[in-house]
N, C-alpha and C. Protein backbone atom coordinates (compact mmCIF):
# COMPACT_ATOMS: atom_id res chain seq x y z
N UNK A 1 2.32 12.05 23.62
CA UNK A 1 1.15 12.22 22.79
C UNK A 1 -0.12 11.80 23.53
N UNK A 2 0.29 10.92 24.57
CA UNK A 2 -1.71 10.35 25.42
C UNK A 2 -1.68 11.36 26.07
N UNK A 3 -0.86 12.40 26.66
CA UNK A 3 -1.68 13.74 27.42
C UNK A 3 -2.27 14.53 26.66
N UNK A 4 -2.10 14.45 25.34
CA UNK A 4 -2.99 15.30 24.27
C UNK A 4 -4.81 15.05 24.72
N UNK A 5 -5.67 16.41 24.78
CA UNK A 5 -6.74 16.21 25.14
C UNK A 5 -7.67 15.28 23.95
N UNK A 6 -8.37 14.39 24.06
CA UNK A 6 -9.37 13.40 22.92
C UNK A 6 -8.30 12.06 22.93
N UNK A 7 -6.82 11.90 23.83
CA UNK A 7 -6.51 10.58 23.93
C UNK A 7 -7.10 9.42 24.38
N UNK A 8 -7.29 8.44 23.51
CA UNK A 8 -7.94 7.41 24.28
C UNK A 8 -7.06 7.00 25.31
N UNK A 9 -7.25 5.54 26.07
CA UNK A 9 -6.40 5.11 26.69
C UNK A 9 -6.43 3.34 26.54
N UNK A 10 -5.37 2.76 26.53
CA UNK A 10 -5.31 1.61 26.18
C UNK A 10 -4.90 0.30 27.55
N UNK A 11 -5.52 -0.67 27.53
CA UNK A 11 -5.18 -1.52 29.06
C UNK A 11 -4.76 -2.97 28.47
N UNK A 12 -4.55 -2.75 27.40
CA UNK A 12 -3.82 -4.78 26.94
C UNK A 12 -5.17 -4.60 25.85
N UNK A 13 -4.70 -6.13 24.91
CA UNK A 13 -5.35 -6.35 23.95
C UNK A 13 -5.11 -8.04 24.09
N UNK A 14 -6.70 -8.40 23.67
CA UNK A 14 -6.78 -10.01 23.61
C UNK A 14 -6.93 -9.94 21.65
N UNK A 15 -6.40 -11.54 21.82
CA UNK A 15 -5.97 -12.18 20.15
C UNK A 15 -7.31 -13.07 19.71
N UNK A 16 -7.86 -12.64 19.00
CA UNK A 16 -9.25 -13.15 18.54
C UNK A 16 -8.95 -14.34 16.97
N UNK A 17 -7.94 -13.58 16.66
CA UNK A 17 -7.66 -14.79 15.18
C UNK A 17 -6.31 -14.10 14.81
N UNK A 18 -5.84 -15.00 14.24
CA UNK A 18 -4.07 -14.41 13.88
C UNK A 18 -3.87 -15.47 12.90
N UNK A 19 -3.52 -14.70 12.04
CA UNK A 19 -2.53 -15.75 10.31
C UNK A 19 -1.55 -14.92 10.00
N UNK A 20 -0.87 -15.26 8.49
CA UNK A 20 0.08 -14.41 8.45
C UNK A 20 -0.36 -13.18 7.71
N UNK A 21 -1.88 -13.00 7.34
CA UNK A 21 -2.15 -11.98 6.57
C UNK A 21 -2.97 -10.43 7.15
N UNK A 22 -3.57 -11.64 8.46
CA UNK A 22 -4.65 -10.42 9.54
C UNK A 22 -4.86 -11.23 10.52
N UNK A 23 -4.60 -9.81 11.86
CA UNK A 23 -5.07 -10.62 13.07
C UNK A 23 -5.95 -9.68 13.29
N UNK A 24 -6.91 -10.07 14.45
CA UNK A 24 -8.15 -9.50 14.78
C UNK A 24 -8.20 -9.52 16.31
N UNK A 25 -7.75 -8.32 17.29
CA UNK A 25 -7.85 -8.10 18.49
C UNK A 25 -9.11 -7.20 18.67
N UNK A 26 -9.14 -7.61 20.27
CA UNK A 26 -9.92 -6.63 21.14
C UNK A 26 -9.29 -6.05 22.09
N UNK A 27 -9.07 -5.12 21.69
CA UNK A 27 -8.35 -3.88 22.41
C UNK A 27 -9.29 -3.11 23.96
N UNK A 28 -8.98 -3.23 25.25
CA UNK A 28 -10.04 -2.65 26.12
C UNK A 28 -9.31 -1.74 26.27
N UNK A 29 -10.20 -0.65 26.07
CA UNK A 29 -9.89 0.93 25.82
C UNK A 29 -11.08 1.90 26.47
N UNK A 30 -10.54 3.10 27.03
CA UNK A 30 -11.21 3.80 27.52
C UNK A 30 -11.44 5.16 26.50
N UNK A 31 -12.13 5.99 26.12
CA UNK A 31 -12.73 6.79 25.06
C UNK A 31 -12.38 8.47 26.23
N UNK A 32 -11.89 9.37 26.01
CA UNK A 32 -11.93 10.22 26.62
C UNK A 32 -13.08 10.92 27.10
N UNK A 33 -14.51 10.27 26.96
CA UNK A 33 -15.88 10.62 27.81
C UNK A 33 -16.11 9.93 28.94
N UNK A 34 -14.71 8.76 29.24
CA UNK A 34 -15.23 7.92 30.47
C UNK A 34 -15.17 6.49 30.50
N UNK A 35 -15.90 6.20 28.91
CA UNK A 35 -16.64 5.18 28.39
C UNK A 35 -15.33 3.89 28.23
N UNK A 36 -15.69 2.48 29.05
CA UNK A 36 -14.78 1.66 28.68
C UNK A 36 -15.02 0.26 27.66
N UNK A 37 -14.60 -0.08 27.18
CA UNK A 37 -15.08 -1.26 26.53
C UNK A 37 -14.35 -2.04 25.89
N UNK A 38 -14.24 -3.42 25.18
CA UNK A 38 -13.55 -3.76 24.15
C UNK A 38 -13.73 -3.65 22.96
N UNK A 39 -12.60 -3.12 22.05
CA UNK A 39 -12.79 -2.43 20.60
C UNK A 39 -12.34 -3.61 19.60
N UNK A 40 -12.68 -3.39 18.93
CA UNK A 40 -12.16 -4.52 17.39
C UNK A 40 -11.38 -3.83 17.10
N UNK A 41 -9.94 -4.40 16.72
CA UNK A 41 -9.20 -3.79 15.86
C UNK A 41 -8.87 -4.94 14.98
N UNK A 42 -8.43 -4.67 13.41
CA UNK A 42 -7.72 -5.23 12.99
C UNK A 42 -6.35 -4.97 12.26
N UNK A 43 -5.57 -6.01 12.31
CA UNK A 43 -4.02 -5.50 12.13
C UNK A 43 -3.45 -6.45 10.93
N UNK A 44 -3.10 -5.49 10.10
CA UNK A 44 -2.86 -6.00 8.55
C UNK A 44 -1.25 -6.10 8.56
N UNK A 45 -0.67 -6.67 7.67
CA UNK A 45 0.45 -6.75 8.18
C UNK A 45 1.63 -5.45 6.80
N UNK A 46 2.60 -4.61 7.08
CA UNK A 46 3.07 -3.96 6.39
C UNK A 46 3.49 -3.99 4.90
N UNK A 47 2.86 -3.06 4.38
CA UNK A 47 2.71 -3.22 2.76
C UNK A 47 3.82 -2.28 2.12
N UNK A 48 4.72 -2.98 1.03
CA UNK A 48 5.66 -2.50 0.44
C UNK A 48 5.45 -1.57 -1.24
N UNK A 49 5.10 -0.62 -1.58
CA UNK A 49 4.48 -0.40 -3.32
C UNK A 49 5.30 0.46 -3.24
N UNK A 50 5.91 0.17 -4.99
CA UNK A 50 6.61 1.01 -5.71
C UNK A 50 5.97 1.49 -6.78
N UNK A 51 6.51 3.09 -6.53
CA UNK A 51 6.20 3.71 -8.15
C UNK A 51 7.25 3.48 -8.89
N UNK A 52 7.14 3.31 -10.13
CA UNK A 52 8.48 3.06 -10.80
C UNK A 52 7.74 3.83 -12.32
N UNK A 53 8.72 5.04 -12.05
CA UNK A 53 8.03 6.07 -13.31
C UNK A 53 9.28 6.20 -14.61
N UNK A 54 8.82 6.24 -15.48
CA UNK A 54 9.71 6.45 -16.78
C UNK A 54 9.80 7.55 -17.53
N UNK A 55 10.76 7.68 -18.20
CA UNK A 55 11.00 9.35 -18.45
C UNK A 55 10.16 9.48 -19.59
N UNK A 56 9.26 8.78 -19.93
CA UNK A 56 7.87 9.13 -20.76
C UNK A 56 6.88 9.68 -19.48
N UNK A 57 7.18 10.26 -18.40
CA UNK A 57 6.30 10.61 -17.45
C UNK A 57 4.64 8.91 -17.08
N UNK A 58 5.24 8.15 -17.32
CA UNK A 58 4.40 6.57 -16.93
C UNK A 58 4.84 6.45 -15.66
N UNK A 59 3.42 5.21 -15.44
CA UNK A 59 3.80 4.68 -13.96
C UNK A 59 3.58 3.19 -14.20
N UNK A 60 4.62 2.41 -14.13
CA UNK A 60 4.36 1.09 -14.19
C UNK A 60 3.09 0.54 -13.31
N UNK A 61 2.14 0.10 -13.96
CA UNK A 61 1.31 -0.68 -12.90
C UNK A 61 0.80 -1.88 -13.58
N UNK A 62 -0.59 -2.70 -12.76
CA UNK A 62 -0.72 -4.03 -13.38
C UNK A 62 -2.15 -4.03 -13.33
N UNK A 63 -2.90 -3.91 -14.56
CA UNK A 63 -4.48 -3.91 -14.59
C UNK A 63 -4.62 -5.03 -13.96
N UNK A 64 -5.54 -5.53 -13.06
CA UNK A 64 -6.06 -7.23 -12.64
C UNK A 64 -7.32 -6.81 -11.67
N UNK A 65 -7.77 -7.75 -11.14
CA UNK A 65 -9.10 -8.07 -10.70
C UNK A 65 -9.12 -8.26 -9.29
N UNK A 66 -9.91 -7.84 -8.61
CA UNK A 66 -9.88 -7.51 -7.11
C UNK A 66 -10.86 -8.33 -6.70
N UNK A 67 -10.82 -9.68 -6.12
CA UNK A 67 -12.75 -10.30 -5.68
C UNK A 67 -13.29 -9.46 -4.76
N UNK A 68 -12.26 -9.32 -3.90
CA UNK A 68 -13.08 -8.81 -2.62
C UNK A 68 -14.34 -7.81 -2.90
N UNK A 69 -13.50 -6.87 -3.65
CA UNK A 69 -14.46 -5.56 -3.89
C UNK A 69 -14.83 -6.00 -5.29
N UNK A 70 -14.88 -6.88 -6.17
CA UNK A 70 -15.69 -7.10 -7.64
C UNK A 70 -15.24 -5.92 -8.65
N UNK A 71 -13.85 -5.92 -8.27
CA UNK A 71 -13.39 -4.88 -9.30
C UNK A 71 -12.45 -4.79 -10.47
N UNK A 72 -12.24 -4.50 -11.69
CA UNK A 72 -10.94 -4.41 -12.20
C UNK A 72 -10.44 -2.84 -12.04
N UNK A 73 -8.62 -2.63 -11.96
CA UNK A 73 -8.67 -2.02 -12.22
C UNK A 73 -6.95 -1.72 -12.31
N UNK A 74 -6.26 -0.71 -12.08
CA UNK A 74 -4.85 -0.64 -12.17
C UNK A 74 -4.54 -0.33 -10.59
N UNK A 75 -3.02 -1.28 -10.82
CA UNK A 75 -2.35 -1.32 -9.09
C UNK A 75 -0.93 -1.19 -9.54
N UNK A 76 -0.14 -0.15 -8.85
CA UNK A 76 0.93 -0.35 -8.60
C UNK A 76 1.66 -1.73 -7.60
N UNK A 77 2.83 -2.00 -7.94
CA UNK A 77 3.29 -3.22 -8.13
C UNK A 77 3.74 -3.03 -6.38
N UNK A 78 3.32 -3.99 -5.68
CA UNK A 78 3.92 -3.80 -4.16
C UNK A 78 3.55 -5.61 -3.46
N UNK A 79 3.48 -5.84 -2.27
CA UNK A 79 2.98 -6.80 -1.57
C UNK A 79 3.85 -6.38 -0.01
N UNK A 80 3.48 -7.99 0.28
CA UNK A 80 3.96 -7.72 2.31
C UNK A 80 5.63 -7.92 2.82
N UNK A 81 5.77 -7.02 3.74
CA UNK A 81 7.23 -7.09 3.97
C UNK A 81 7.37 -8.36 4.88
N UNK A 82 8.31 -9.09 4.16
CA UNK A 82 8.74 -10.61 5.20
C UNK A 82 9.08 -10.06 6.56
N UNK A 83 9.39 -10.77 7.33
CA UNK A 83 10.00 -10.55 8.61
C UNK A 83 11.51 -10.27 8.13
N UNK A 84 12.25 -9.21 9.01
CA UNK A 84 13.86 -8.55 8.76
C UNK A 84 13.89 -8.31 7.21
N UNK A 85 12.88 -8.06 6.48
CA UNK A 85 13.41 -7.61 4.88
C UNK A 85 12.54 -5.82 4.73
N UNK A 86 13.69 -5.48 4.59
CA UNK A 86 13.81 -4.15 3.90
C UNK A 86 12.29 -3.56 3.56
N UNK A 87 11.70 -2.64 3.97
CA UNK A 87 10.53 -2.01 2.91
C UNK A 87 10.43 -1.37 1.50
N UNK A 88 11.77 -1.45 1.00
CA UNK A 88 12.13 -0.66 -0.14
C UNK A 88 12.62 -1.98 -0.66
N UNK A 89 13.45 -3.33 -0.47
CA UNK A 89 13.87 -4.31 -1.18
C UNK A 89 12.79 -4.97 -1.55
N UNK A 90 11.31 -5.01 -0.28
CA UNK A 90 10.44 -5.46 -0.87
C UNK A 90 9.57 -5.10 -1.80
N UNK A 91 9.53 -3.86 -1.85
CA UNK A 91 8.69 -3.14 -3.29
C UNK A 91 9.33 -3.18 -4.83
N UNK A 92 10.92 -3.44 -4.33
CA UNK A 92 12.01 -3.72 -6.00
C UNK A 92 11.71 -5.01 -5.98
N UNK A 93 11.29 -6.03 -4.76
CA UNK A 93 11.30 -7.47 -5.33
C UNK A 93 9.67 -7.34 -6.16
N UNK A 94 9.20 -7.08 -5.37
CA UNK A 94 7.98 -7.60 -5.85
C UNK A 94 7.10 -6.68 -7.20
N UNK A 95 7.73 -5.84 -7.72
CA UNK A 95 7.96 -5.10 -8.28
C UNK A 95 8.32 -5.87 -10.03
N UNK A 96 9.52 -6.78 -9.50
CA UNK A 96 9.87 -7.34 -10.52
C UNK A 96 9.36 -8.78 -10.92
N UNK A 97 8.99 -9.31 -9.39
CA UNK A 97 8.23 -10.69 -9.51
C UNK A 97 6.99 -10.46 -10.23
N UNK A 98 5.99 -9.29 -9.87
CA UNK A 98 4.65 -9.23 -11.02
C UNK A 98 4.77 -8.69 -12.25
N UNK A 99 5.97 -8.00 -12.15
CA UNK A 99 5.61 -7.21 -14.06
C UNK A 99 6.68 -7.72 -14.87
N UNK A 100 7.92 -8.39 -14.10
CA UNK A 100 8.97 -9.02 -15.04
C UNK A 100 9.79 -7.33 -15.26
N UNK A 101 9.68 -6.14 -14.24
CA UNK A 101 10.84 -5.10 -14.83
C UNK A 101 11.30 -4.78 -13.06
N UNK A 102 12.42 -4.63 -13.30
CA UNK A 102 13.44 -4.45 -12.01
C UNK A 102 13.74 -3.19 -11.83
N UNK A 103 13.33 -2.33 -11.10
CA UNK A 103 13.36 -1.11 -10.70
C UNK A 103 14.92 -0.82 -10.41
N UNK A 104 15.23 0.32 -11.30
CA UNK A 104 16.71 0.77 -11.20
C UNK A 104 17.47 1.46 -9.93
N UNK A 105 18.26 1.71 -9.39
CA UNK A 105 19.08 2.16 -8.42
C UNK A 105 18.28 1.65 -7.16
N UNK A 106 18.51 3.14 -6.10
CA UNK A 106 17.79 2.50 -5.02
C UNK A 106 16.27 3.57 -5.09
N UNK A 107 15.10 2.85 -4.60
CA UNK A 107 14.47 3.68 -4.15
C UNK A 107 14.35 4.64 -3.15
N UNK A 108 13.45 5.48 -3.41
CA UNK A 108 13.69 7.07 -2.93
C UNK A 108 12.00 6.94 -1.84
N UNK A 109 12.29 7.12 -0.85
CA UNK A 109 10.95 7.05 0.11
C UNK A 109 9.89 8.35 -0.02
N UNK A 110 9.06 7.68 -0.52
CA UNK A 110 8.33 9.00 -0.72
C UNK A 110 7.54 9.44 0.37
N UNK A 111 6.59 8.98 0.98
CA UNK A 111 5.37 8.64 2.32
C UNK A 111 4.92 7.20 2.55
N UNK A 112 5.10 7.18 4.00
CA UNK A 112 4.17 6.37 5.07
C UNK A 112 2.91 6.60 4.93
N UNK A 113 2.28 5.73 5.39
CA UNK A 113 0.80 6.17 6.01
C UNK A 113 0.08 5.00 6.60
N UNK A 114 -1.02 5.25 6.95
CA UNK A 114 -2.37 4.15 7.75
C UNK A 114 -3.80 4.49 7.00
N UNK A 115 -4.23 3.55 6.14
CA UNK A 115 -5.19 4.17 5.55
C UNK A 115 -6.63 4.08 6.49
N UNK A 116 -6.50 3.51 7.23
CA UNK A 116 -7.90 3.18 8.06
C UNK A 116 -7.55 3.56 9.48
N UNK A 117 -7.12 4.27 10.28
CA UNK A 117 -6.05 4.25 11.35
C UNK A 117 -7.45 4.14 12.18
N UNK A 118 -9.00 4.14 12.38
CA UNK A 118 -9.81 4.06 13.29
C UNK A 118 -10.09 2.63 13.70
N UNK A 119 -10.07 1.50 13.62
CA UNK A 119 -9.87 0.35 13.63
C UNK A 119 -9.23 -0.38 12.97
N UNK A 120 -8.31 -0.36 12.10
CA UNK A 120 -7.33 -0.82 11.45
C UNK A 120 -5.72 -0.38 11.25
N UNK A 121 -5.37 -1.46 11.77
CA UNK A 121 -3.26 -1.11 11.28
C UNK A 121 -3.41 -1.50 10.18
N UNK A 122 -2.79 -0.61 9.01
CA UNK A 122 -2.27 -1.41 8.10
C UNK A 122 -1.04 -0.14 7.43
N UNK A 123 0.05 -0.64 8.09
CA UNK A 123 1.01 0.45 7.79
C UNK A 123 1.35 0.06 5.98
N UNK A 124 1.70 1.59 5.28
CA UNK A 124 2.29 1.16 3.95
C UNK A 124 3.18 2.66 3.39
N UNK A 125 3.99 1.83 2.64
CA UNK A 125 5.54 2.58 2.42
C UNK A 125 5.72 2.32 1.21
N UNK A 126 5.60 3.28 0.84
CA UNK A 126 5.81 4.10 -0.39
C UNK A 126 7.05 4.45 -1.13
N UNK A 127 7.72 3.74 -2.53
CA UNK A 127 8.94 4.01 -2.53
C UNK A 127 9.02 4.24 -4.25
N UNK A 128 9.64 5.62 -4.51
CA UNK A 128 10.05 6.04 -6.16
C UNK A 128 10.85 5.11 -6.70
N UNK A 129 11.35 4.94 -7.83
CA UNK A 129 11.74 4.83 -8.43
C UNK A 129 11.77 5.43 -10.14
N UNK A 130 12.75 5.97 -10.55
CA UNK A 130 12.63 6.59 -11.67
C UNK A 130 13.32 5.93 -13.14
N UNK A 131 13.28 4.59 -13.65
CA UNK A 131 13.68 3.64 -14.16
C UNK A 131 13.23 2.48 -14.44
N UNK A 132 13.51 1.85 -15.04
CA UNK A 132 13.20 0.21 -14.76
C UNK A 132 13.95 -0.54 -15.77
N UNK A 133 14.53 -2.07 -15.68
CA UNK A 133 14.67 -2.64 -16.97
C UNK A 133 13.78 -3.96 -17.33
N UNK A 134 13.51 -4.33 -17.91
CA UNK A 134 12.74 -5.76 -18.18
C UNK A 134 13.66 -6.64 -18.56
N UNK A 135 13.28 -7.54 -17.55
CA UNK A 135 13.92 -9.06 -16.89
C UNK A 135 13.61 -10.03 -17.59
N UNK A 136 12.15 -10.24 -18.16
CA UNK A 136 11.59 -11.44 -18.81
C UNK A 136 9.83 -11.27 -17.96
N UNK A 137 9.31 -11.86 -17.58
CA UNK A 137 7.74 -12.05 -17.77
C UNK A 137 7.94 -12.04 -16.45
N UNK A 138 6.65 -11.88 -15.55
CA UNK A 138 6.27 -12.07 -14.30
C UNK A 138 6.24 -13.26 -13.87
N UNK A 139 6.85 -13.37 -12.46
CA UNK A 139 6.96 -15.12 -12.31
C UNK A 139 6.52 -14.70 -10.93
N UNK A 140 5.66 -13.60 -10.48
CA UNK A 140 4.76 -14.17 -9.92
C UNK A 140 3.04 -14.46 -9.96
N UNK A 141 2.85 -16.00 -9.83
CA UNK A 141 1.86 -16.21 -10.97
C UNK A 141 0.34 -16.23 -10.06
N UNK A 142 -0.08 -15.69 -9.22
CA UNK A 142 -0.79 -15.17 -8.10
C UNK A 142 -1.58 -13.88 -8.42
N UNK A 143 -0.32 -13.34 -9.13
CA UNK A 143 -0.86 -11.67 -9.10
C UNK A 143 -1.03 -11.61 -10.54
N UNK A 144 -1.93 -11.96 -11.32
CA UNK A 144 -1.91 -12.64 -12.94
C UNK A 144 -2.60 -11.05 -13.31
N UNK A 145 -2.40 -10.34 -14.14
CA UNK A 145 -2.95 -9.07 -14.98
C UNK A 145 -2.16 -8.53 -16.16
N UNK A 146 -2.49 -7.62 -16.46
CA UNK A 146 -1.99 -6.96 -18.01
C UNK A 146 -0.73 -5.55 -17.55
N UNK A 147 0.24 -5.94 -17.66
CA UNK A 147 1.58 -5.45 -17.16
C UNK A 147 1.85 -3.95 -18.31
N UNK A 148 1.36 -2.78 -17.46
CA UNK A 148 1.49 -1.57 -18.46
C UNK A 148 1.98 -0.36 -18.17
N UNK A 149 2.62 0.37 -19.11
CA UNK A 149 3.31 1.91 -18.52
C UNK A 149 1.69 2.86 -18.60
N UNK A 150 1.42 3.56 -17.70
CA UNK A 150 0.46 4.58 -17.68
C UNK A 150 0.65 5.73 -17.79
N UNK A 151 0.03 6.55 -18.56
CA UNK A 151 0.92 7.73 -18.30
C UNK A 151 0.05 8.64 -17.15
N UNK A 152 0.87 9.24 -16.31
CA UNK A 152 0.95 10.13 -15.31
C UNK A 152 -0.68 10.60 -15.54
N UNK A 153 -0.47 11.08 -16.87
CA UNK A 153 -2.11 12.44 -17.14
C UNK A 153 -2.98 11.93 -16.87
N UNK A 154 -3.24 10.81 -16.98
CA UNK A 154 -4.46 9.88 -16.72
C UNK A 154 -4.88 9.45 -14.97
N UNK A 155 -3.92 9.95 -14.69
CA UNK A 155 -4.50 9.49 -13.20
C UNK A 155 -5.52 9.77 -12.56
N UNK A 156 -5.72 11.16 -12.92
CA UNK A 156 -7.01 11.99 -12.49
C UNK A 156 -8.57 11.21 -12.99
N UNK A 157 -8.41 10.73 -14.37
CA UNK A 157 -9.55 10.35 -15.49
C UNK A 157 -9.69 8.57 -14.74
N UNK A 158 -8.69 8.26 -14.01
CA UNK A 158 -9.16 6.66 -13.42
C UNK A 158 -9.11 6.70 -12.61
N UNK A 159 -9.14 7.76 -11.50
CA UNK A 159 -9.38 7.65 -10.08
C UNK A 159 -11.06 7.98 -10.42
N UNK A 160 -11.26 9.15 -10.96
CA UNK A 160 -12.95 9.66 -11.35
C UNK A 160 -13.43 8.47 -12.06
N UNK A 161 -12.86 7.48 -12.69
CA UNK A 161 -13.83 6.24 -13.13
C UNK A 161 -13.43 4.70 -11.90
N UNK A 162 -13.15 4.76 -10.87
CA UNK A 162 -12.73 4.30 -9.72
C UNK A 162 -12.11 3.23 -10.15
N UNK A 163 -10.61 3.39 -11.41
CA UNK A 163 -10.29 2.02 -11.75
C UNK A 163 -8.44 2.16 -11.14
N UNK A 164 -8.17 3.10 -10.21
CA UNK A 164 -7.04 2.97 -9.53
C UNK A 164 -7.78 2.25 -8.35
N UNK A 165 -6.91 0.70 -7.93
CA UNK A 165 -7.27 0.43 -7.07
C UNK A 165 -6.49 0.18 -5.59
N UNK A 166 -7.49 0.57 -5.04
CA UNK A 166 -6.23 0.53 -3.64
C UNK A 166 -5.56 1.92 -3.23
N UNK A 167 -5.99 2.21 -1.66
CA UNK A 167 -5.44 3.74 -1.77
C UNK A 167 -4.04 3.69 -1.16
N UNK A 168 -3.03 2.90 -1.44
CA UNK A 168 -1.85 3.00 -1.81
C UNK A 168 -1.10 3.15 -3.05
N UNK A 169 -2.29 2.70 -4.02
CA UNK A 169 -2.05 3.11 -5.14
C UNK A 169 -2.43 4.80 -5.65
N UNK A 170 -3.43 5.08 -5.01
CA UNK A 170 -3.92 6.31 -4.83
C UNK A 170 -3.23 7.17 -4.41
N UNK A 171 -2.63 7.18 -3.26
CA UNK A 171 -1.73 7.93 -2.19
C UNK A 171 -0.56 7.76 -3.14
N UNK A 172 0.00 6.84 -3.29
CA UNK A 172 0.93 7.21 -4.16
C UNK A 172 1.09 7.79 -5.56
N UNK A 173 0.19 7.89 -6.37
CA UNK A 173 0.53 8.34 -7.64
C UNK A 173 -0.20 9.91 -7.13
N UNK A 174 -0.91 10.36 -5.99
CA UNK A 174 -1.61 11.52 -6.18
C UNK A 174 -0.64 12.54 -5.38
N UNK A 175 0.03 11.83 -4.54
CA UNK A 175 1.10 12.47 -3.45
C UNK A 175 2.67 12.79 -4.50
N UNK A 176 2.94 11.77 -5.51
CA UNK A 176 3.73 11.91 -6.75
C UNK A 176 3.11 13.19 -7.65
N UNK A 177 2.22 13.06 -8.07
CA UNK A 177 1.90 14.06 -9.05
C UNK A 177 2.03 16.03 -8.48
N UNK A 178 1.74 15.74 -6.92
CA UNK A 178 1.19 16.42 -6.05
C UNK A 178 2.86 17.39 -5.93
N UNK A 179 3.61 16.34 -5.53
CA UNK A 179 4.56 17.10 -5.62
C UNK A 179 5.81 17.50 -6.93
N UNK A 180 5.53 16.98 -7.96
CA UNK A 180 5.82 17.55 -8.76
C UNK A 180 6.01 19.01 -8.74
N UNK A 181 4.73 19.24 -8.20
CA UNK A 181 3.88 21.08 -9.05
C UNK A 181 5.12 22.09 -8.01
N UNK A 182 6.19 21.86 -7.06
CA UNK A 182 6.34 22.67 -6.75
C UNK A 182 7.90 22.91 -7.11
C-alpha cells in the first residue's frame, strides 16, 4: 500500500504523553511533495459498542451527558477493550454493566472503522446483537443516564437534532438501518 501514489512515508515516532486513555506522538513523516516534519498524532485506545436491537425494531441506548462537547444526548452502550479481551465480549460486558440488559447469543460484527484517521487512531468495532435480557440496574456507576429502547424510525429525527452522540453511535445505527434496505 506505501507504493500507492499520495503515500506518505513514516521514520519512527517519539512519545509526548501516554495514559491508559490517550497517547500523543510525533510522528516524523515525509508528505509525498517532499516536505518533512514532525506530525501530532493522537492514539485513542480501541472502542467496543453494541447495537442490541429488539424485535420492536429498538436500539438499546443510554441518554447521558457529554462535558467535553456540553451535550446531552443518546449513546449506544460500548467502552475500551482491556488488554487480551475480546472486542465483542467487551461490548456484551459493557453493554450490561451500563443498562443492567445482557445481550443475547453471540454478537454478529457488523463494521470497523477510524473516525478521524488524519491525525487520530481511534479504532472501533461494531457488534449486533438482536436480543437482550434484563439483569437488574446498571452497576456501572460512571456512565450514570436514562437506560431506553429507541425505536429504529427515529434515528434520522436525532441525528438532524444532533442528539445521537458519538459517531460510533452514528456509524452504527446508520450502517444498521442502511443495510436493512437490501
Amino acid at each position: 500500500m506505501a507504493d500507492e501514489h499520495g503515500a506518505w512515508q513514516t521514520f519512527g515516532e517519539r512519545l509526548v504523553y501516554d495514559n491508559r486513555w490517550v497517547r500523543l506522538g510525533l510522528v516524523d513523516v515525509q508528505a509525498p511533495n517532499g516536505n518533512r516534519w514532525e506530525y501530532h498524532v493522537v492514539h485513542l485506545a480501541r472502542i467496543a459498542i453494541a447495537l442490541v436491537v429488539n424485535e420492536r425494531d429498538e436500539a438499546l441506548m443510554l441518554w447521558r451527558y457529554r462535558f467535553a462537547t456540553d451535550q446531552w444526548g443518546y449513546e449506544l452502550l460500548g467502552g475500551l477493550v482491556d488488554d487480551g479481551e475480546d472486542s465483542a465480549a467487551t461490548a456484551a460486558r459493557e453493554a450490561a454493566e451500563e443498562s443492567g440488559w445482557r445481550p443475547l447469543g453471540d454478537g454478529e460484527h457488523l463494521v470497523s472503522f477510524e473516525p478521524l484517521p488524519g491525525q487520530v487512531t481511534a479504532p472501533m468495532d461494531i457488534y449486533l446483537w438482536r436480543g437482550a435480557e434484563h439483569i437488574g440496574d446498571p452497576t456501572d456507576t460512571e456512565e450514570v443516564g436514562r437506560v431506553e429502547w429507541v425505536p429504529l424510525s427515529r434515528v434520522n429525527e436525532l441525528a438532524q437534532r444532533q442528539e445521537l452522540l458519538g459517531s460510533g453511535t452514528l456509524v452504527a445505527l446508520l450502517y444498521y438501518l442502511n443495510s436493512q434496505k437490501s
